[in-house]
Protein backbone atom coordinates (compact mmCIF):
# COMPACT_ATOMS: atom_id res chain seq x y z
CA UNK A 1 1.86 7.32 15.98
CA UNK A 2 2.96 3.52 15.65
CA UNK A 3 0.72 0.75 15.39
CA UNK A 4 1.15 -2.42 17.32
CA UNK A 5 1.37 -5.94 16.22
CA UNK A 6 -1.71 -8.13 18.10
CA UNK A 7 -1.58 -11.43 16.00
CA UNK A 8 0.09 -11.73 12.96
CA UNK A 9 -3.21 -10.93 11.75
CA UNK A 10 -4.08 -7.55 13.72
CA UNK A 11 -2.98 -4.39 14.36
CA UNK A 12 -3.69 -1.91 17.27
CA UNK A 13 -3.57 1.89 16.71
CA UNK A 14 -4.51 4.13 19.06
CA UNK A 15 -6.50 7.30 18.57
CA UNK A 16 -6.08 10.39 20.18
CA UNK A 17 -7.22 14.12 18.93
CA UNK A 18 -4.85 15.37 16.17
CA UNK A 19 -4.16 11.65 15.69
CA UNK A 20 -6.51 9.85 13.32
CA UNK A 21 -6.27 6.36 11.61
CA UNK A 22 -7.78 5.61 8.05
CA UNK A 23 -8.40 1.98 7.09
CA UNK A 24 -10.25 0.50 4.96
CA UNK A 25 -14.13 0.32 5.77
CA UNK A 26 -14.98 -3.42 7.71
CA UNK A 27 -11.54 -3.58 8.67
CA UNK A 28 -12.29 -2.87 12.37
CA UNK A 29 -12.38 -5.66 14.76
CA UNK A 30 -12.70 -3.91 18.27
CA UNK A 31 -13.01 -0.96 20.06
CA UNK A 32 -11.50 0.71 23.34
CA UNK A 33 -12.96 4.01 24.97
CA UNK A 34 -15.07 6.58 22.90
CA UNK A 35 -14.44 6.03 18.90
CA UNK A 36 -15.93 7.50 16.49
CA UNK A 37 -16.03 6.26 12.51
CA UNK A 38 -17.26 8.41 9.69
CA UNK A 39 -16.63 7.57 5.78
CA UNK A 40 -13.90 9.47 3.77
CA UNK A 41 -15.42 12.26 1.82
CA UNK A 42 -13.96 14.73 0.01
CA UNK A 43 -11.87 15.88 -3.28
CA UNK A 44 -8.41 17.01 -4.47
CA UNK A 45 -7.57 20.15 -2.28
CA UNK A 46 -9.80 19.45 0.37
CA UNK A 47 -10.88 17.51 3.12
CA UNK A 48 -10.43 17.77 6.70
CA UNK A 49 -7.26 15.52 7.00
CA UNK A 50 -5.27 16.59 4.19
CA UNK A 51 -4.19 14.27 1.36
CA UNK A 52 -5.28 11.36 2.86
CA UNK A 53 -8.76 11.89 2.66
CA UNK A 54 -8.27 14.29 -0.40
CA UNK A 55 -7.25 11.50 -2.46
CA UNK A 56 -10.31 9.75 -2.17
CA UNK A 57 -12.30 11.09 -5.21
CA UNK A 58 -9.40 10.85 -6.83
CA UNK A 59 -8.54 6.89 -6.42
CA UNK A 60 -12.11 6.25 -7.20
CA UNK A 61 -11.54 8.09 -10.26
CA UNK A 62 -8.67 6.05 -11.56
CA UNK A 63 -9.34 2.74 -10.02
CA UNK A 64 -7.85 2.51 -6.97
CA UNK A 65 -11.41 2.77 -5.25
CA UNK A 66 -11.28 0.99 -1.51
CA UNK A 67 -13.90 2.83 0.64
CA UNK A 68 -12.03 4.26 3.89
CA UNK A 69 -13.31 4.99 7.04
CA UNK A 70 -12.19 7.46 9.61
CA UNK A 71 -11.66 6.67 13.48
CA UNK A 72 -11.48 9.98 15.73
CA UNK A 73 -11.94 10.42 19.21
CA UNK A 74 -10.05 8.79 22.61
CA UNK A 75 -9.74 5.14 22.85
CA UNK A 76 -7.75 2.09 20.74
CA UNK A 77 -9.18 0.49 17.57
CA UNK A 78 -8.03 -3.67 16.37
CA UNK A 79 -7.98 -3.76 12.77
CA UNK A 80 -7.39 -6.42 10.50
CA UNK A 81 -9.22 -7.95 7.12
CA UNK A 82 -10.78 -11.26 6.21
CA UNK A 83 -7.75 -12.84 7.91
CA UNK A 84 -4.82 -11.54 5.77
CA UNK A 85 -1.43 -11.58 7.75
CA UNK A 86 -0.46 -7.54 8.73
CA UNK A 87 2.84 -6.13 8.47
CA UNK A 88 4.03 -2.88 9.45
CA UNK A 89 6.05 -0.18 8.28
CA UNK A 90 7.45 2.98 10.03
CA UNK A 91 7.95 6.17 7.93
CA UNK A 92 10.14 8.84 8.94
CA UNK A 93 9.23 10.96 6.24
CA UNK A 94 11.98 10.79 4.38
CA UNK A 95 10.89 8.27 2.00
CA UNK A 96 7.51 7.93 0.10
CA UNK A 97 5.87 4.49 -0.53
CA UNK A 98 4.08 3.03 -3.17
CA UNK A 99 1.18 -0.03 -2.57
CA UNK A 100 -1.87 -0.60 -3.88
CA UNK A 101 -4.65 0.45 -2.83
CA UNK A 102 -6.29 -2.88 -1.94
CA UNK A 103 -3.23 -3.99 0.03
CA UNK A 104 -3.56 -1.28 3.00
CA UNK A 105 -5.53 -1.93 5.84
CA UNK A 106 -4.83 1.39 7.58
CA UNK A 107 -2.74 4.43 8.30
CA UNK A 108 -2.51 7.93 9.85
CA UNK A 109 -4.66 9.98 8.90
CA UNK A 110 -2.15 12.60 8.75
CA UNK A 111 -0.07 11.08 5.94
CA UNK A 112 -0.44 12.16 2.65
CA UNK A 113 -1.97 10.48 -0.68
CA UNK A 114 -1.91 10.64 -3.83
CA UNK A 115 -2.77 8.60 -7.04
CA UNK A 116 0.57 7.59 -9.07
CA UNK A 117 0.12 6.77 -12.78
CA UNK A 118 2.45 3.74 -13.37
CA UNK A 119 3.34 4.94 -16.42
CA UNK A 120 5.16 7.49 -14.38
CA UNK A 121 7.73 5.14 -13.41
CA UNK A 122 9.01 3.52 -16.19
CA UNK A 123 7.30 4.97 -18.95
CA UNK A 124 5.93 2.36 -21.13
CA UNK A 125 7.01 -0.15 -19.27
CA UNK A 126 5.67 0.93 -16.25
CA UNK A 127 1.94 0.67 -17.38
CA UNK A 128 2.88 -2.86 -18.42
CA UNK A 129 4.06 -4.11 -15.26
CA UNK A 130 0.90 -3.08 -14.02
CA UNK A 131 -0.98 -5.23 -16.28
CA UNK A 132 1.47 -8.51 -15.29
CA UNK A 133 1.07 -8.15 -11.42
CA UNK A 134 -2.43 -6.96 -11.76
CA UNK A 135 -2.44 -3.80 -10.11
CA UNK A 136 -3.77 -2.17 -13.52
CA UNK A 137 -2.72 1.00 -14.08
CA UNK A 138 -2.63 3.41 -11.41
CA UNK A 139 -0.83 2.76 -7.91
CA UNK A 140 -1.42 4.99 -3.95
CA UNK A 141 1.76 6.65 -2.95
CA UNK A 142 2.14 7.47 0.99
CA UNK A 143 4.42 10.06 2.73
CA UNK A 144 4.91 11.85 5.07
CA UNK A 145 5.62 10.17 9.09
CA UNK A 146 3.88 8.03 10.34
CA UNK A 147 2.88 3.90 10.66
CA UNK A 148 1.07 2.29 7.36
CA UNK A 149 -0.46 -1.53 7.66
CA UNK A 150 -0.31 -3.49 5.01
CA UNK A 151 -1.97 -6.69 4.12
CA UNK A 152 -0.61 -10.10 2.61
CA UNK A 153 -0.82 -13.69 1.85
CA UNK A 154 1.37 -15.48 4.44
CA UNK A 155 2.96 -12.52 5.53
CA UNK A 156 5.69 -10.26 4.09
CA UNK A 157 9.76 -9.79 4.17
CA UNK A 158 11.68 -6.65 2.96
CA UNK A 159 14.62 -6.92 0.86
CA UNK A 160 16.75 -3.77 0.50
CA UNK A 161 17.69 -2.59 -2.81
CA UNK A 162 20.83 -0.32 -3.01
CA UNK A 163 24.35 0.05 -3.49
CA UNK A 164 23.86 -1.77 -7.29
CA UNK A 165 22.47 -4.42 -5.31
CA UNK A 166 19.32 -5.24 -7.73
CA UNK A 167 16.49 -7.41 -6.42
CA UNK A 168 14.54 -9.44 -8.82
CA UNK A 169 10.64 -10.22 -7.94
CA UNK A 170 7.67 -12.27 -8.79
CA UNK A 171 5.10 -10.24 -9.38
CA UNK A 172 2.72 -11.98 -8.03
CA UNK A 173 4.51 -11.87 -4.85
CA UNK A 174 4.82 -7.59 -5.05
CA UNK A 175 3.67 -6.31 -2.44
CA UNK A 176 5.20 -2.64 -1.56
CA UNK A 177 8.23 -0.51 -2.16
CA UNK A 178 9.57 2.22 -0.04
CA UNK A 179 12.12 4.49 -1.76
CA UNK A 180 13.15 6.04 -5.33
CA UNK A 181 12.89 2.25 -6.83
CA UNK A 182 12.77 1.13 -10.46
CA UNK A 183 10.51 -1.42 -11.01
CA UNK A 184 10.84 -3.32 -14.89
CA UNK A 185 9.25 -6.12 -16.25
CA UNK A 186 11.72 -8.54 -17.21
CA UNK A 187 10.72 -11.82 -19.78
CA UNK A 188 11.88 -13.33 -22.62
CA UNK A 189 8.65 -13.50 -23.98
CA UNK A 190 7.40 -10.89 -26.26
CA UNK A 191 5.77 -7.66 -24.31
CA UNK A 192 1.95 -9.19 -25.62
CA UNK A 193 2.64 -12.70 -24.91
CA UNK A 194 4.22 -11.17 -21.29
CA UNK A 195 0.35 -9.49 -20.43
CA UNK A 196 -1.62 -11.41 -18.47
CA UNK A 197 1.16 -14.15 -17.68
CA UNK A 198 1.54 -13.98 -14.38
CA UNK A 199 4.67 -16.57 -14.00
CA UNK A 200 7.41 -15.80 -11.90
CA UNK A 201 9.67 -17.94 -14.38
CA UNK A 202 8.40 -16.40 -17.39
CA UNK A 203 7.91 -12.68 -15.77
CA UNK A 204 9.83 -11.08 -13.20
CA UNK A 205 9.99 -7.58 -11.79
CA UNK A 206 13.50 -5.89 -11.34
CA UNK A 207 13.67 -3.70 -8.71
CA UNK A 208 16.40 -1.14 -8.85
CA UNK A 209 17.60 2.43 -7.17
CA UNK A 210 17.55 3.13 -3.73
CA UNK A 211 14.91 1.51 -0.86
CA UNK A 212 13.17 -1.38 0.51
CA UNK A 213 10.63 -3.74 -1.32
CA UNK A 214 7.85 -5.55 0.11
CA UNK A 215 7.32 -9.23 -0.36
CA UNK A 216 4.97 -11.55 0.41
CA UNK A 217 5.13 -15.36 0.78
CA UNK A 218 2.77 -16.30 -1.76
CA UNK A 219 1.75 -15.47 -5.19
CA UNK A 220 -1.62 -15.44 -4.62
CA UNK A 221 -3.60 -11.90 -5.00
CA UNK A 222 -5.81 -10.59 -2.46
């Protein structure tokens, strides 16, 4: 199921049986036909729509906590949130993605989820990139097919990494990354002066591997 672009700042997905959206709970602006919303319960290993809503627990666990709702039934649904600009991206399954959890707005329910420790990817490293752009320590990781909505300051444009192409970002401006990417803080500051300094002249992010980053036109977080 793809979603459709409304305004710059809405999305509509439409909702069928055997094709649920999640999104994030006061995101919904509208209803068509005969909806239905229920909060996301569940743990790892269960719930009714697989890792997407057996994540849950888990991001509440480890910080990523942003309540999600459910929409089932016959009808469309408008989403959008405190006017943040919307982009969307198409998975073909091929590809996981990595955002945080307070950048998505919605997705199919159908999707998987899981909760990615930073360190993960990059080691070290990794878990202090996290504290630069302020995503602390722990990231949401989406695959699977299907459409994901993603929110922004100003709106977003993908750069694709690839080919030893590398792409150098402010974190601040990090929004997404689709792909086996690299992200590593790069300064020439010392790794404790680095923390907290969000500067994309004194920190940067460089993305490298194989994929598509997400950025937005600001560095303001939401």
């Amino acid at each position: 199921m793809a979603f459709t672009k409304v305004t710059s700042k809405v999305v509509l997905a439409e909702v069928r049986p055997g094709q649920e959206v999640l999104a994030r709970r006061g995101a919904m602006l509208a209803t068509t036909g005969t909806i239905a919303f229920s909060p996301v319960v569940g743990g790892p290993g269960g719930g009714a729509y697989g890792g997407g809503i057996a994540s849950a627990l888990a991001r509440g666990m480890q910080g990523e906590a942003v309540p999600l709702m459910v929409a089932e039934g016959h009808g469309s649904v408008h989403y959008g949130y405190h006017g943040h600009h919307v982009t969307i991206v198409d998975l073909d399954g091929s590809q996981p993605m990595s955002v945080e959890a307070d950048r998505l707005l919605a997705h199919d329910a159908s999707m998987s989820s899981s909760v990615v420790f930073l360190g993960q990817q990059g080691g070290l490293r990794g878990a202090v990139r996290g504290a630069v752009t302020g995503q602390g320590l722990f990231t949401t990781q989406l695959s699977g097919r299907g459409s994901v909505a993603v929110l922004s300051h100003g709106g977003t444009f993908a750069l694709r990494v690839g080919g030893g192409r590398q792409v150098v970002v402010d974190p601040q401006a990090y929004v997404a990354h689709v792909g086996n990417l690299r992200l590593d803080v790069a300064t020439a500051l010392s790794w404790r002066d680095a923390v907290g300094r969000g500067s994309g002249e004194g920190v940067q992010l460089k993305v490298s591997g194989e994929g598509t980053v997400y950025v937005q036109a600001s560095e303001e977080k939401l």
